[in-house]
PDB file of N, CA and C in Angstrom:
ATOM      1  N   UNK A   1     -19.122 -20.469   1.430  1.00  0.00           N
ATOM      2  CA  UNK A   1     -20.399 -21.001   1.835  1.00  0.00           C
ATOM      3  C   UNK A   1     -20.512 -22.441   1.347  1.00  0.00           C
ATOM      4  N   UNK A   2     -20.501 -23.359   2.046  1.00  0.00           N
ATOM      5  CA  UNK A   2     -20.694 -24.749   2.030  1.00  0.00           C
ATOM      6  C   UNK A   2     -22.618 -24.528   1.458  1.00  0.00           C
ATOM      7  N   UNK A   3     -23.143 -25.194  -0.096  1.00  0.00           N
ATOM      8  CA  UNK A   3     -24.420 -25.321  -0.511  1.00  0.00           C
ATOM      9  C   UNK A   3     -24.800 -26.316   0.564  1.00  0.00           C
ATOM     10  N   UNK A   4     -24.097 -27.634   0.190  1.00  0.00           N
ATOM     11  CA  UNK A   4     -24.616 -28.679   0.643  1.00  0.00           C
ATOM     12  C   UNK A   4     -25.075 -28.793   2.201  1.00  0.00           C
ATOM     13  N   UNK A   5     -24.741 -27.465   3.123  1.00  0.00           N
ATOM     14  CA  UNK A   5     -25.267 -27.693   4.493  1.00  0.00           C
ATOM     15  C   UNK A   5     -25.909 -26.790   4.986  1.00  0.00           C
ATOM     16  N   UNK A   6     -26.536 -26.231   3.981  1.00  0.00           N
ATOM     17  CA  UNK A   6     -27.653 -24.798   3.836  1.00  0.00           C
ATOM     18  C   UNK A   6     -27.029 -23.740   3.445  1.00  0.00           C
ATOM     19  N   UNK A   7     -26.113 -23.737   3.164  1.00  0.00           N
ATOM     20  CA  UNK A   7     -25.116 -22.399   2.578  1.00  0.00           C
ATOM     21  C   UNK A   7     -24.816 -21.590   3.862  1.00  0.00           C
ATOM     22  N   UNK A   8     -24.701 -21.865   5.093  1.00  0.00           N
ATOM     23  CA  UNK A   8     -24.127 -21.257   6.067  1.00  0.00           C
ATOM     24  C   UNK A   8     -22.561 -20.638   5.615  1.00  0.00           C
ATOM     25  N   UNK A   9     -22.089 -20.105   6.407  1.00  0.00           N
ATOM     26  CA  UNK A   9     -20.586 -19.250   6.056  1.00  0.00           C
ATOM     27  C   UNK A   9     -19.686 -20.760   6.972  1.00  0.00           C
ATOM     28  N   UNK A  10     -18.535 -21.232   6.209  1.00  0.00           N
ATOM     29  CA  UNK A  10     -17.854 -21.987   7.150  1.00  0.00           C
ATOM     30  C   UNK A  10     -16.843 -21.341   7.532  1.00  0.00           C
ATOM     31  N   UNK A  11     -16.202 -20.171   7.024  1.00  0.00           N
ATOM     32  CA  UNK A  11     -14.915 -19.758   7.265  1.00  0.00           C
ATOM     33  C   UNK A  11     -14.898 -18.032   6.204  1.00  0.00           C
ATOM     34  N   UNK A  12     -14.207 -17.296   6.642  1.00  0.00           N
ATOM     35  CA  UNK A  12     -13.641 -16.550   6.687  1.00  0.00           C
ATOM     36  C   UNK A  12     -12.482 -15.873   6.289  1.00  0.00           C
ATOM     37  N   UNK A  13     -12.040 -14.817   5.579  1.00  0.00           N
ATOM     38  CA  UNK A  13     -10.201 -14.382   5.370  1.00  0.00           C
ATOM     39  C   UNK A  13     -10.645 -13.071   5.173  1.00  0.00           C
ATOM     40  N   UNK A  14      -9.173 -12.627   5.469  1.00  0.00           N
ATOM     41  CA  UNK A  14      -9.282 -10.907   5.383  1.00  0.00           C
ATOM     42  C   UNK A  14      -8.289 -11.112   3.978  1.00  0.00           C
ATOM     43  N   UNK A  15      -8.621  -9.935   3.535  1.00  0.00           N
ATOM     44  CA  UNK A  15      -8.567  -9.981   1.612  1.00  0.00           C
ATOM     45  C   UNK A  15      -8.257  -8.535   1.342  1.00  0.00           C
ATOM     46  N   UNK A  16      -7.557  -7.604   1.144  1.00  0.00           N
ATOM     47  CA  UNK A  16      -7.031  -6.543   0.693  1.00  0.00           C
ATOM     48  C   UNK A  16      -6.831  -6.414  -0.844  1.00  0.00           C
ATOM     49  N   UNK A  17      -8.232  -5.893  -1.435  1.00  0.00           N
ATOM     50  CA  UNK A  17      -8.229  -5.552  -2.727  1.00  0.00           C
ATOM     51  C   UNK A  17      -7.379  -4.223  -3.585  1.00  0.00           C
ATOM     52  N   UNK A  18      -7.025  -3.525  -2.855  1.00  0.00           N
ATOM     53  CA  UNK A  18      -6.159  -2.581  -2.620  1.00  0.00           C
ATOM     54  C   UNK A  18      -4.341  -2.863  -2.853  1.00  0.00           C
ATOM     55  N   UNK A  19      -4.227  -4.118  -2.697  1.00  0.00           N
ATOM     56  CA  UNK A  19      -3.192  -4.597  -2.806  1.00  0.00           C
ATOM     57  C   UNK A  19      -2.190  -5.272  -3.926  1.00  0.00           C
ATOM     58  N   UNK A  20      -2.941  -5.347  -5.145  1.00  0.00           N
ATOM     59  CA  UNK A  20      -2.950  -5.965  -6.566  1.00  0.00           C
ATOM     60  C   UNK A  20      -3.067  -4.021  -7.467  1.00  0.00           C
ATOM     61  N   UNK A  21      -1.694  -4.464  -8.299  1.00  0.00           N
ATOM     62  CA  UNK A  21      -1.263  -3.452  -8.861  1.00  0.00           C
ATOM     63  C   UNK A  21      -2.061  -3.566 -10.561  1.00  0.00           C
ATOM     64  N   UNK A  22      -2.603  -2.834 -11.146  1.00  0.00           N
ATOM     65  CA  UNK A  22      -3.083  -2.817 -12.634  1.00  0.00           C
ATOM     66  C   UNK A  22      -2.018  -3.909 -13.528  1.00  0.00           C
ATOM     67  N   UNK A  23      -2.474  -4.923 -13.926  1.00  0.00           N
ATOM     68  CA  UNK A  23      -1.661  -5.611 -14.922  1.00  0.00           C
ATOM     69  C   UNK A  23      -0.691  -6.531 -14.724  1.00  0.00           C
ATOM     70  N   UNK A  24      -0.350  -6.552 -13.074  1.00  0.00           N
ATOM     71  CA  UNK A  24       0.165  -7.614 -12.539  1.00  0.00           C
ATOM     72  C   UNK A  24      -0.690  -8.235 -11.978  1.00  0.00           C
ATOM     73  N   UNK A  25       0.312  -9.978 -11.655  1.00  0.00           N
ATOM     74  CA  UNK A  25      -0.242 -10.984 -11.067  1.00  0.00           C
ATOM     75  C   UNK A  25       0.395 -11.180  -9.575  1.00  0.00           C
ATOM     76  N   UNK A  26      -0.251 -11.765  -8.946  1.00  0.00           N
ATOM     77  CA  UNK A  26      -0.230 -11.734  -7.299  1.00  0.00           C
ATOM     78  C   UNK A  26      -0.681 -12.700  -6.646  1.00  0.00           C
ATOM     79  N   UNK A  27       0.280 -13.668  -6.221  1.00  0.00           N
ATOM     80  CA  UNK A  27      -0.437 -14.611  -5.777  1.00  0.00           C
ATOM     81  C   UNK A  27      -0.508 -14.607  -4.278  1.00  0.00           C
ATOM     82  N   UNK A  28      -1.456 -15.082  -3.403  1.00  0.00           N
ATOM     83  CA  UNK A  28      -2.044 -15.068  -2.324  1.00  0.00           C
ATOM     84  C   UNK A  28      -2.197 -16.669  -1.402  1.00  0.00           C
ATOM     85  N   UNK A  29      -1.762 -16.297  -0.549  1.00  0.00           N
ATOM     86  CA  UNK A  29      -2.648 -18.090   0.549  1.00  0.00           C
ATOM     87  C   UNK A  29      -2.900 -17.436   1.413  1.00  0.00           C
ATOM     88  N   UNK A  30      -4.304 -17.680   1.300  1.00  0.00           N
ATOM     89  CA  UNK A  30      -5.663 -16.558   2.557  1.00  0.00           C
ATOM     90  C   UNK A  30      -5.669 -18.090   3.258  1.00  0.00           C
ATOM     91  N   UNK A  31      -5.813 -17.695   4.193  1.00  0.00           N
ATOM     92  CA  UNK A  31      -5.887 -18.855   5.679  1.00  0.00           C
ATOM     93  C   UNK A  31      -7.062 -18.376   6.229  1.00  0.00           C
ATOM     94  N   UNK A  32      -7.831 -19.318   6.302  1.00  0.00           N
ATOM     95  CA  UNK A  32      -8.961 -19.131   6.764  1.00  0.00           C
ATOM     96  C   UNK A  32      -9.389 -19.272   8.158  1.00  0.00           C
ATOM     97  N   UNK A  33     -10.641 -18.338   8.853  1.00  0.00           N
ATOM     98  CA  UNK A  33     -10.780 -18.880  10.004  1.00  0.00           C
ATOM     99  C   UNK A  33     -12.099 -19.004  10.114  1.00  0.00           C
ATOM    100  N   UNK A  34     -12.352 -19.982  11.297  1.00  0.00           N
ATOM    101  CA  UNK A  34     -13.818 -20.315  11.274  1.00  0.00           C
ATOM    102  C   UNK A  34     -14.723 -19.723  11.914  1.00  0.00           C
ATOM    103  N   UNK A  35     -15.727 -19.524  10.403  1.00  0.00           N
ATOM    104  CA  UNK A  35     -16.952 -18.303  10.893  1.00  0.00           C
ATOM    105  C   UNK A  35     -17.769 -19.354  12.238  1.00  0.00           C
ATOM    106  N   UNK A  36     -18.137 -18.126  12.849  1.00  0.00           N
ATOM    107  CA  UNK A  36     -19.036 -18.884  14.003  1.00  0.00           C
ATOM    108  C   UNK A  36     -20.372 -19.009  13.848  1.00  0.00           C
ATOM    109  N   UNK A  37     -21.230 -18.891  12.505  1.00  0.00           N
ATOM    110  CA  UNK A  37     -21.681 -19.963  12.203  1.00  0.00           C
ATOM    111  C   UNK A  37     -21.310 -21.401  11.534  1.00  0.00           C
ATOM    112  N   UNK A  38     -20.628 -21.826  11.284  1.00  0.00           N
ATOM    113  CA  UNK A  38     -19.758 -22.759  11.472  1.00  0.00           C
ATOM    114  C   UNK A  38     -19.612 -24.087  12.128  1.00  0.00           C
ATOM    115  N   UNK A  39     -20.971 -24.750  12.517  1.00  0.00           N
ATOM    116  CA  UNK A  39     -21.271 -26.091  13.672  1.00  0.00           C
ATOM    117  C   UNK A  39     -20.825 -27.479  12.658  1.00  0.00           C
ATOM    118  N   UNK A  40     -20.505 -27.248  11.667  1.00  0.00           N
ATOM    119  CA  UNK A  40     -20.395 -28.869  11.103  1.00  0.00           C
ATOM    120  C   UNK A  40     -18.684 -28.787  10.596  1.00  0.00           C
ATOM    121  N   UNK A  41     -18.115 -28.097   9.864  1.00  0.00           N
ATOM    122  CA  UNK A  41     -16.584 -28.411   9.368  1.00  0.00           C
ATOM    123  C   UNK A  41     -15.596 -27.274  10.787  1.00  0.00           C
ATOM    124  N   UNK A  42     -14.345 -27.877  11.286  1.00  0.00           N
ATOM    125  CA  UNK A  42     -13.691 -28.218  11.937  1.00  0.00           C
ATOM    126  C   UNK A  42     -12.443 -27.418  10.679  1.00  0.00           C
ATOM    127  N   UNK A  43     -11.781 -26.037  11.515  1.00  0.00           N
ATOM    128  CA  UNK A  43     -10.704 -25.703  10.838  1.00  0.00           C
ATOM    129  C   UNK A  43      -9.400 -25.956  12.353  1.00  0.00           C
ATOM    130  N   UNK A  44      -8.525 -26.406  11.254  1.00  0.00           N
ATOM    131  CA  UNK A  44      -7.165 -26.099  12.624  1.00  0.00           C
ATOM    132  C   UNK A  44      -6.226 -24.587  11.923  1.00  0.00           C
ATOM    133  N   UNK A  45      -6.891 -23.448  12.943  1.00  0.00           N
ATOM    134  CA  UNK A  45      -6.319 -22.318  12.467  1.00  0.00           C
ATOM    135  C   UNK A  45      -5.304 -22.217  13.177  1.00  0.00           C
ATOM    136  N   UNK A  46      -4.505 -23.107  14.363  1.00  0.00           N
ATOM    137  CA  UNK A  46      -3.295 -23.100  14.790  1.00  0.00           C
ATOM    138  C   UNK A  46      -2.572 -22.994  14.221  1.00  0.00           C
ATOM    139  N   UNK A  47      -2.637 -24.242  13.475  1.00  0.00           N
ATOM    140  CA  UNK A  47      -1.395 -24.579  12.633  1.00  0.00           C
ATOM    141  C   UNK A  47      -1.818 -24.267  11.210  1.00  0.00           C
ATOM    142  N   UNK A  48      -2.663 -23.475  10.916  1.00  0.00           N
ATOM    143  CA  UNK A  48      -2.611 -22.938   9.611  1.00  0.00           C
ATOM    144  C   UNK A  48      -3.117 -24.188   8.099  1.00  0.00           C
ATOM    145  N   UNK A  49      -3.712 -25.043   8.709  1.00  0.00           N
ATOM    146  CA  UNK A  49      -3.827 -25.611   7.957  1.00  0.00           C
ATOM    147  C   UNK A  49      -5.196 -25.986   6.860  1.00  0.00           C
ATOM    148  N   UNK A  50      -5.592 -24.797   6.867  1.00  0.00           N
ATOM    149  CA  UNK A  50      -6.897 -24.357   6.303  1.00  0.00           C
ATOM    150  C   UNK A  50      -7.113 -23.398   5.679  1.00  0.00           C
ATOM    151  N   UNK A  51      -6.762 -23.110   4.273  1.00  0.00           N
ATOM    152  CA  UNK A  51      -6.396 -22.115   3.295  1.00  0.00           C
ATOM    153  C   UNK A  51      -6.638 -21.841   1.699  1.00  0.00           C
ATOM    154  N   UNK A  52      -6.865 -20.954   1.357  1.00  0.00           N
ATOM    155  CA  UNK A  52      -6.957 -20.790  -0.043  1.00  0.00           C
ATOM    156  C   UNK A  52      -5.704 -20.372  -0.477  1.00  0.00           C
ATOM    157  N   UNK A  53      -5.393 -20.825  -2.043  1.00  0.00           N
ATOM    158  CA  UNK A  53      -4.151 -20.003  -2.694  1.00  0.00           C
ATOM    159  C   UNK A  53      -4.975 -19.671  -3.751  1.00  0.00           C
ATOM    160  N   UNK A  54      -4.828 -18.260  -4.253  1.00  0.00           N
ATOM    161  CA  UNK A  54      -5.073 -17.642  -5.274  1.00  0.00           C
ATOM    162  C   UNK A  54      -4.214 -16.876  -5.981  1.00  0.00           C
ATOM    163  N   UNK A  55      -4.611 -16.838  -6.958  1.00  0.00           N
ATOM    164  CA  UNK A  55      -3.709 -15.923  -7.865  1.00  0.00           C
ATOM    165  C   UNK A  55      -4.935 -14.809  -8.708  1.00  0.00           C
ATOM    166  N   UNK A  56      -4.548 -13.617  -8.571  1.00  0.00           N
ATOM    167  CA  UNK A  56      -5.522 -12.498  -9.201  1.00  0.00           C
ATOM    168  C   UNK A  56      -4.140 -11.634  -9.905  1.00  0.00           C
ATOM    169  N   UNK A  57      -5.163 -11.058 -11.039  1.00  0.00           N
ATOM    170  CA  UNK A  57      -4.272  -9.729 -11.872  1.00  0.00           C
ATOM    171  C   UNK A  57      -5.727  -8.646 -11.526  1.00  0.00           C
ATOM    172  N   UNK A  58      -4.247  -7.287 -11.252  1.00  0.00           N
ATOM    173  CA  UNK A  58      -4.965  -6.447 -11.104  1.00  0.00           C
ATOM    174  C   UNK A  58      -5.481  -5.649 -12.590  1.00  0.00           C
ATOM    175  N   UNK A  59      -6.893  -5.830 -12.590  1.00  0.00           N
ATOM    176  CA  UNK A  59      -7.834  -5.033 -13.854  1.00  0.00           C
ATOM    177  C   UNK A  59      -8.326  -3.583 -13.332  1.00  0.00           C
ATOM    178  N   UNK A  60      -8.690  -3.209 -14.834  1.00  0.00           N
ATOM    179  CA  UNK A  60      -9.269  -1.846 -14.191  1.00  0.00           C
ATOM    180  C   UNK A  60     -11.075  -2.145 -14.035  1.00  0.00           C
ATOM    181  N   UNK A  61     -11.537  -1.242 -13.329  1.00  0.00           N
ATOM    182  CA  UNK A  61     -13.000  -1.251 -13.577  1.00  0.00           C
ATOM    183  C   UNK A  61     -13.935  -0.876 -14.012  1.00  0.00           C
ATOM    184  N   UNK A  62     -13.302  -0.674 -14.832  1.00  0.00           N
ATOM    185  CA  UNK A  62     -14.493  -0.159 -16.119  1.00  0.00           C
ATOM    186  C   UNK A  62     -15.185   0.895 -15.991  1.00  0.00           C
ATOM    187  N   UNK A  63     -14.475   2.148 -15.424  1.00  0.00           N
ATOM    188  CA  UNK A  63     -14.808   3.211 -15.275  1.00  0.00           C
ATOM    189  C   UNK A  63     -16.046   3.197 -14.569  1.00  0.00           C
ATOM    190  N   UNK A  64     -15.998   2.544 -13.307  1.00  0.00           N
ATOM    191  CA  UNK A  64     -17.145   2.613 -12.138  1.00  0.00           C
ATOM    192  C   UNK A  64     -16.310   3.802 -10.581  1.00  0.00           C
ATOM    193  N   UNK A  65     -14.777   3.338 -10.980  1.00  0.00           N
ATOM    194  CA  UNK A  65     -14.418   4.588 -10.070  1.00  0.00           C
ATOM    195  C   UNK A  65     -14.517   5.913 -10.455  1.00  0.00           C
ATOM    196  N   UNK A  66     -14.041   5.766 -11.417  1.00  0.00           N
ATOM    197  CA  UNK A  66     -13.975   7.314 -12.530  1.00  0.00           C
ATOM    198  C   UNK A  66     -15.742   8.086 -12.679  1.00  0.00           C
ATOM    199  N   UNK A  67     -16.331   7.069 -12.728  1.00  0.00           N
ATOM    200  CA  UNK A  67     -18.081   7.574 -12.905  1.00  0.00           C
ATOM    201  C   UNK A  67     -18.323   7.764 -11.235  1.00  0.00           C
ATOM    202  N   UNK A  68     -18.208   6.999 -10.234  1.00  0.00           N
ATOM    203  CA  UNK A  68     -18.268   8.141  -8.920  1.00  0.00           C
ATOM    204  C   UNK A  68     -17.857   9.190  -8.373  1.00  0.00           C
ATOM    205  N   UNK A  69     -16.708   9.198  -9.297  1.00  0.00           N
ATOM    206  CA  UNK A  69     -15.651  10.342  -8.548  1.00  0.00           C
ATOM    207  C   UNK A  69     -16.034  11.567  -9.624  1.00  0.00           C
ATOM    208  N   UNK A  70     -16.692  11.929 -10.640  1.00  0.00           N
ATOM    209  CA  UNK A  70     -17.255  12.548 -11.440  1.00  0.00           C
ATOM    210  C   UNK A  70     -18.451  12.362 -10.543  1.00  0.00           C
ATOM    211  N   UNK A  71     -19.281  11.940  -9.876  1.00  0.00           N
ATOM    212  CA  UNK A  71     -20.150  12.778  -9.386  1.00  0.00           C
ATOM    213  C   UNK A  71     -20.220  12.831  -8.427  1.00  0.00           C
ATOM    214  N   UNK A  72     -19.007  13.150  -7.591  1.00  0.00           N
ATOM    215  CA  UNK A  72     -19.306  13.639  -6.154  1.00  0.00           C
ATOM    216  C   UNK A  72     -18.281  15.089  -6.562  1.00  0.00           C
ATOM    217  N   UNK A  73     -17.226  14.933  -7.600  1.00  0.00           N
ATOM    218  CA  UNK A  73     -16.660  16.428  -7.963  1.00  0.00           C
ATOM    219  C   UNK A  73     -18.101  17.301  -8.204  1.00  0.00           C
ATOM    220  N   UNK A  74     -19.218  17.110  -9.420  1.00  0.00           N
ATOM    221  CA  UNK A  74     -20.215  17.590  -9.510  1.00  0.00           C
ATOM    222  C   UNK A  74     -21.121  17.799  -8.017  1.00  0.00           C
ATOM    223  N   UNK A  75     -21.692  17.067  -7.494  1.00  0.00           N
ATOM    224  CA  UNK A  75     -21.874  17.175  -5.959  1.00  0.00           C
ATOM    225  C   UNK A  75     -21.135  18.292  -5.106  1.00  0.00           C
ATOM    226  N   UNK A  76     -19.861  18.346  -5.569  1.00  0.00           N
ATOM    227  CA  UNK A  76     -18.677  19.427  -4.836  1.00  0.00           C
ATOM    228  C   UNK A  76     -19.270  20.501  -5.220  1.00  0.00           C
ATOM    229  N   UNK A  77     -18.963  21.089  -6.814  1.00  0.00           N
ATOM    230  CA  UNK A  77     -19.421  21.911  -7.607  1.00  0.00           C
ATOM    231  C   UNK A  77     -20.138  22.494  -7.408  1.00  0.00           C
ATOM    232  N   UNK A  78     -21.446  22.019  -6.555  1.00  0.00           N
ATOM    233  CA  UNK A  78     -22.786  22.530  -6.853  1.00  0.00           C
ATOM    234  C   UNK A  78     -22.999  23.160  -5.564  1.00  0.00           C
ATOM    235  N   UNK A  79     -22.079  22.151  -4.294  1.00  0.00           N
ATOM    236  CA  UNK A  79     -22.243  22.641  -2.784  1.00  0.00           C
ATOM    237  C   UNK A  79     -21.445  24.052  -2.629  1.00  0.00           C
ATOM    238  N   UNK A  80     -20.032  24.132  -3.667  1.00  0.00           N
ATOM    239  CA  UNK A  80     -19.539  25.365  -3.649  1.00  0.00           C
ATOM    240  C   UNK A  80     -20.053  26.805  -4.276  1.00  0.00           C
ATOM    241  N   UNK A  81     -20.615  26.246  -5.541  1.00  0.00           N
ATOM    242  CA  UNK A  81     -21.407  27.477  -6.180  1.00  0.00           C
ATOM    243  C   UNK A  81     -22.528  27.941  -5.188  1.00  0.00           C
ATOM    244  N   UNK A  82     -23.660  26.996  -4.415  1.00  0.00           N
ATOM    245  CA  UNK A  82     -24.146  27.787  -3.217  1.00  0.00           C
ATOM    246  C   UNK A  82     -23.536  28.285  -2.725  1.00  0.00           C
ATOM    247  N   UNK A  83     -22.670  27.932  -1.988  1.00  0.00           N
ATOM    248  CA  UNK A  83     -22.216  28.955  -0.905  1.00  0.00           C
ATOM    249  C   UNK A  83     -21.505  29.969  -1.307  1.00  0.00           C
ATOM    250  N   UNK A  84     -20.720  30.582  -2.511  1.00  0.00           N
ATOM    251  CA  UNK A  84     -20.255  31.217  -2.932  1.00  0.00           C
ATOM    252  C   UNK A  84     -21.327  32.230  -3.230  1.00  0.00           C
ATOM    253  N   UNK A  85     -22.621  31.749  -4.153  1.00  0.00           N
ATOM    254  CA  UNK A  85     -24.171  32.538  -4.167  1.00  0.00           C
ATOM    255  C   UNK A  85     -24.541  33.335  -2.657  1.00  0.00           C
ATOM    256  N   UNK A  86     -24.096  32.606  -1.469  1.00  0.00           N
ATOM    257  CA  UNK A  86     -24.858  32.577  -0.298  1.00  0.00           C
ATOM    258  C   UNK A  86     -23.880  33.943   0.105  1.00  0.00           C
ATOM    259  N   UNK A  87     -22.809  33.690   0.451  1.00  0.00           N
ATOM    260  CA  UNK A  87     -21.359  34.643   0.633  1.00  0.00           C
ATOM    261  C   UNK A  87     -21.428  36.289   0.093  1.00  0.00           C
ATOM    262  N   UNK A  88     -21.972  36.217  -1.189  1.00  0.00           N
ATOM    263  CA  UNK A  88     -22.098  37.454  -1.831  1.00  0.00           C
ATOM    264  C   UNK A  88     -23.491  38.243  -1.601  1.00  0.00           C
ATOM    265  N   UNK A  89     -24.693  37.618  -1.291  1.00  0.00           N
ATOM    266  CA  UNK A  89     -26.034  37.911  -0.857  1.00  0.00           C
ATOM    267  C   UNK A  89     -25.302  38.802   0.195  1.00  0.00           C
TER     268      UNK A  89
END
């Protein structure tokens, strides 16, 4: 988001977070393309010449996966003990 021209979106990349392993580093050149809001900066996505390079290490998250997946097992739990209640009625 460009501030200086109202914070419109100028551009775009597809980004696969999924792709960065725990504890390694990974470096990346996301090529960008131009969002169509987009009326003032000019990308040449032909020739590729409009891009980020990054480098990310994969971290863990602080037990935000582990705390959803604990409650949709509980969620499970609770949908099976009904019906197991329901089954024997």
């Amino acid at each position: 988001m460009d501030r200086s021209k109202g914070g419109t979106h100028i551009g775009e990349v597809e980004f696969d977070m999924g792709d960065f392993i725990y504890g390694e580093y990974k470096y990346r050149t996301l090529y960008l393309k131009k969002s169509s809001s987009n009326s003032v900066i000019d990308f040449d996505e032909e020739n590729q010449q409009t891009y980020l390079e990054i480098g990310l290490k994969g971290t863990r998250q602080d037990g935000l996966v582990q705390k959803r997946m604990s409650e949709i097992k509980k969620q499970m739990d609770s949908s099976i003990k009904d019906i197991l209640k329901n089954s024997l009625n």
